[in-house]
Protein backbone atom coordinates (compact mmCIF):
# COMPACT_ATOMS: atom_id res chain seq x y z
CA UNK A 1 -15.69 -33.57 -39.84
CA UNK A 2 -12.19 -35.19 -38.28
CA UNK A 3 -8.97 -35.35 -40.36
CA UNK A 4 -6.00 -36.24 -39.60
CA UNK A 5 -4.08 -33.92 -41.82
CA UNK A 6 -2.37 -31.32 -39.35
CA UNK A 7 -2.03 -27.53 -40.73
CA UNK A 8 -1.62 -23.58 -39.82
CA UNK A 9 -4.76 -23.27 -38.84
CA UNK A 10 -6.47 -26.70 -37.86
CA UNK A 11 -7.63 -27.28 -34.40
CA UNK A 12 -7.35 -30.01 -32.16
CA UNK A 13 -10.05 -31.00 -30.06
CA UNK A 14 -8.40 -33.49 -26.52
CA UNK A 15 -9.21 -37.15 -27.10
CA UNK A 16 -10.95 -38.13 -23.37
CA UNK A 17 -8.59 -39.71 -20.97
CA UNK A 18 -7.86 -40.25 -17.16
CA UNK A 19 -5.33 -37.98 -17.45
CA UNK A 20 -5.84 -34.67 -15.31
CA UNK A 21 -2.83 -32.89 -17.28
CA UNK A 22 -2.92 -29.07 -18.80
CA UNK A 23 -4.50 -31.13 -22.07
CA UNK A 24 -7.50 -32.67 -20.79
CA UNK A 25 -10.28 -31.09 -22.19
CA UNK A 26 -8.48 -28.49 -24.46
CA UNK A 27 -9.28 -27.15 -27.46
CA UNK A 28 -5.85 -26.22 -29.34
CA UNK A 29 -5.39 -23.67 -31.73
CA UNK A 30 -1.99 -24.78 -34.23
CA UNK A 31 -0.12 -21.62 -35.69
CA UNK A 32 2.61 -23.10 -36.66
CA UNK A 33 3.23 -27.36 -38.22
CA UNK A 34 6.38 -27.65 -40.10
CA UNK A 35 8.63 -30.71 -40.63
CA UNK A 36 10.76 -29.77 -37.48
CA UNK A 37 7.26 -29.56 -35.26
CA UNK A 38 4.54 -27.88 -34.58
CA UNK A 39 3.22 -25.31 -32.35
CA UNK A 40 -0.22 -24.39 -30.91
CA UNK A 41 -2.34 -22.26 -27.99
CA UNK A 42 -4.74 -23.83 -26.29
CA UNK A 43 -7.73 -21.44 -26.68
CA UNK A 44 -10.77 -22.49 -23.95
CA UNK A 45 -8.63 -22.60 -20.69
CA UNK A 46 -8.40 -19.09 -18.85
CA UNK A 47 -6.02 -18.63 -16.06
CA UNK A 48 -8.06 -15.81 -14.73
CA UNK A 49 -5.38 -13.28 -14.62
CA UNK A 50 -4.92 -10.08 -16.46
CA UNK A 51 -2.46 -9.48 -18.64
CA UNK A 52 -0.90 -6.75 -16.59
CA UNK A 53 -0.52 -8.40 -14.03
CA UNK A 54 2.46 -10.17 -16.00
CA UNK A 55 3.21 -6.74 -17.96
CA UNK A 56 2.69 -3.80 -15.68
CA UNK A 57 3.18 -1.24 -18.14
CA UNK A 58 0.49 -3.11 -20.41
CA UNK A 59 -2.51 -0.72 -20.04
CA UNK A 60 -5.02 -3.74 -20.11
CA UNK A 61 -7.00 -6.01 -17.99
CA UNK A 62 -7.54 -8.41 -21.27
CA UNK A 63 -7.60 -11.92 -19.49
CA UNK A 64 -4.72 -14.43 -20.18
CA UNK A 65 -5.25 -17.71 -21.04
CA UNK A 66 -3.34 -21.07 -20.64
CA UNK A 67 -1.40 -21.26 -23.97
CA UNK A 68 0.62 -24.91 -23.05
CA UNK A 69 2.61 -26.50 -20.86
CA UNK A 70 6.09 -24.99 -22.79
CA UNK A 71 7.88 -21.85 -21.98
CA UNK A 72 5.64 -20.62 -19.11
CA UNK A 73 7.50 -17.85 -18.58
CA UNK A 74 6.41 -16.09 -21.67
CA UNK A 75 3.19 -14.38 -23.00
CA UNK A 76 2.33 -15.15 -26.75
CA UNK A 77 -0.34 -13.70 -28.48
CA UNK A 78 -2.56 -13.84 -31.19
CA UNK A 79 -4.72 -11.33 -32.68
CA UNK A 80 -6.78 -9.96 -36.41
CA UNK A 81 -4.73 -6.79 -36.68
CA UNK A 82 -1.87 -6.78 -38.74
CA UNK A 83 -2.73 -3.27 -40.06
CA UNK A 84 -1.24 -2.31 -35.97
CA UNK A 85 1.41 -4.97 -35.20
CA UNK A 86 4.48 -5.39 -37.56
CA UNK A 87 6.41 -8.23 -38.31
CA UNK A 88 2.76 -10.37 -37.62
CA UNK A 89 2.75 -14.06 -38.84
CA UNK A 90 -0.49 -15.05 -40.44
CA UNK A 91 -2.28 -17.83 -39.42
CA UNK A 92 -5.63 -17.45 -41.00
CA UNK A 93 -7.38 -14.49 -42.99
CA UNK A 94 -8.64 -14.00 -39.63
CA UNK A 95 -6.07 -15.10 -37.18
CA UNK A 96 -2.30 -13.56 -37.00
CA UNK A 97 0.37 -14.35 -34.57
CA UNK A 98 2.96 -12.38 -32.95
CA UNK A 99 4.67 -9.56 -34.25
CA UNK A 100 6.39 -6.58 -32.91
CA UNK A 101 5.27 -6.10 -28.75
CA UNK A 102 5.81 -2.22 -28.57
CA UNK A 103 2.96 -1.97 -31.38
CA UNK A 104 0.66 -4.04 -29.44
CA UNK A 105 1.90 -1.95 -26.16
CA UNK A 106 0.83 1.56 -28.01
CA UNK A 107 -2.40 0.39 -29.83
CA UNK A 108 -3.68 -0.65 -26.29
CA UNK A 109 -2.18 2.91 -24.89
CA UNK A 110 -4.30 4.38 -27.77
CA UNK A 111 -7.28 2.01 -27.48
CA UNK A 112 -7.52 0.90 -31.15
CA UNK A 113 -8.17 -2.30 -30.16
CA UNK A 114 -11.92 -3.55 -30.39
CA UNK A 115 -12.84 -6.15 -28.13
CA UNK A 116 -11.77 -9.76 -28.98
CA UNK A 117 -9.17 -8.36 -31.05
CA UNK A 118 -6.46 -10.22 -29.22
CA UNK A 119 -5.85 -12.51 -26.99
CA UNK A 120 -3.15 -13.26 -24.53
CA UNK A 121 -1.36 -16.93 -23.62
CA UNK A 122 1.10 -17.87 -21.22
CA UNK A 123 2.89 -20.84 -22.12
CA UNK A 124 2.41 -22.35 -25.34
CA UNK A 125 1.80 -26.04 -26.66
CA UNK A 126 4.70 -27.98 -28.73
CA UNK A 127 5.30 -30.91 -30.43
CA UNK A 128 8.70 -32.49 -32.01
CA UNK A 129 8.76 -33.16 -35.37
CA UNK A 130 6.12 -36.64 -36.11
CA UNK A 131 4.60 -36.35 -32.44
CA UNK A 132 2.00 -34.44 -33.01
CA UNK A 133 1.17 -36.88 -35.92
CA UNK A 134 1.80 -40.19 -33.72
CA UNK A 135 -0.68 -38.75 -30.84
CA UNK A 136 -3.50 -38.47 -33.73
CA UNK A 137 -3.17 -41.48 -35.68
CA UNK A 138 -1.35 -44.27 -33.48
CA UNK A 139 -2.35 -43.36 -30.08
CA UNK A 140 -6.32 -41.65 -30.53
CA UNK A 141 -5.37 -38.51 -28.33
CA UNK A 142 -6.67 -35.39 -30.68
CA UNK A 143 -8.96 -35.29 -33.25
CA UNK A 144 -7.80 -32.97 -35.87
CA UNK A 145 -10.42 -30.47 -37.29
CA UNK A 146 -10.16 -28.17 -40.43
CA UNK A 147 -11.73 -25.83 -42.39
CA UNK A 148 -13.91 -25.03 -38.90
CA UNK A 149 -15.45 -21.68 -37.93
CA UNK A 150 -14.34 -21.27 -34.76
CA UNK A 151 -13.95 -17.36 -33.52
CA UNK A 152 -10.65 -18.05 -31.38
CA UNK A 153 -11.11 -14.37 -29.37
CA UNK A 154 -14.33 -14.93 -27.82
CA UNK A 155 -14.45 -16.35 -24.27
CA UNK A 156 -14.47 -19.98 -24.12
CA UNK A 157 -13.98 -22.32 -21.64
CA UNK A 158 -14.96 -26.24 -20.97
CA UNK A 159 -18.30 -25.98 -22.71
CA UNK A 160 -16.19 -25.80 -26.15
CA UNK A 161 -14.86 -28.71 -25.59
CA UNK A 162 -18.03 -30.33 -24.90
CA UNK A 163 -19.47 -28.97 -27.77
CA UNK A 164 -16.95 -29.66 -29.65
CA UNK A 165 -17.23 -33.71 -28.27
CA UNK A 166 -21.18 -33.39 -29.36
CA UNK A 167 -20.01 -32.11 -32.92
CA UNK A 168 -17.88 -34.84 -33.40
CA UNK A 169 -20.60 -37.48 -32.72
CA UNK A 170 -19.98 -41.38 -32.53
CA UNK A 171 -17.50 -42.45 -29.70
CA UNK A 172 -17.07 -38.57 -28.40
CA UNK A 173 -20.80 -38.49 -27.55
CA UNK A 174 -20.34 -41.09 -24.29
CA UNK A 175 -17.91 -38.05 -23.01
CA UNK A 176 -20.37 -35.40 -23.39
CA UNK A 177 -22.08 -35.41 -19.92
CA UNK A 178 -18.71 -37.22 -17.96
CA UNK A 179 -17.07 -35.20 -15.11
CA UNK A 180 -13.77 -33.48 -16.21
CA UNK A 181 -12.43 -35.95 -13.39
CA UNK A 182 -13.60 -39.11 -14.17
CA UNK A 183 -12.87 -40.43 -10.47
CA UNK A 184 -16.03 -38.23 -9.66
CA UNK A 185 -18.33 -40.25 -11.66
């Protein structure tokens, strides 16, 4: 199931380690992997705030979730309706990113949105161009899936990634039932 070939689309699943940074135990979503980098949203950490609490003329209570240590002042999202936000980048037939804000801001106002339709990030998760690709092959700290069902807009949090672990079998399954903080062990 692991590859190491990064692309739109693949999803990277946190190698264990003692670190206690923003990507232990994430599950990353990459939307964009080009030769000047590549850019992703970490899609099973919640920061338990609603989105209009950072937008207060955003008509929604829609969750936001920890999209990566990088430009925390922002809100990204992704979402499966370019037929209501212009200008949307396409990540998978499933999965589009971006696009133009004011469409998103009157589709809520008008509730065409189904639930899980999008979801909101702050932050997002970057990589200069060969780091990404160092971190997976050289130094064992993602494992790289692809062509993966994975619905992106439900709720997830740590019990992805622990799925994700037991999926993976071999090595990953002596992480499966560790404490997040291995000092607790």
């Amino acid at each position: 199931m692991p590859n190491t070939s990064i692309k739109k689309g693949s999803i990277l699943v946190s190698r264990p380690s003692l670190s206690l940074d923003i990507f232990n135990r994430s599950v990353i979503l990459i939307v964009e992997h080009s030769e000047s980098g590549t850019v992703g949203f970490i899609i099973n950490k919640s920061t338990e705030i609603p989105i209009n609490v950072f937008v207060s003329n955003l008509e929604s209570s829609d969750i936001v979730n920890e999209g990566g240590p990088v430009d925390k002042d922002n809100i990204y999202y992704l979402h499966r309706r370019p037929d209501l936000i212009e200008n949307s980048y396409k990540i998978t037939e499933e999965i589009y990113w971006s696009g133009d804000f004011d469409d998103v801001n009157k589709a809520i106002h008008h509730g065409l949105f189904c639930d899980n339709d999008i979801k909101f990030f702050l932050g997002y998760s970057g990589w200069s161009k060969n780091q990404l690709e160092n971190e997976v092959e050289k130094l064992k700290e993602w494992e790289v899936l692809n062509d993966f069902s994975l619905d992106i807009f439900s709720k997830h949090d740590n019990d992805l990634w622990k799925n994700l672990m037991k999926k993976l079998g071999g090595d990953n399954l002596i992480w499966f039932n560790t404490p997040s903080d291995p000092s607790m062990n």
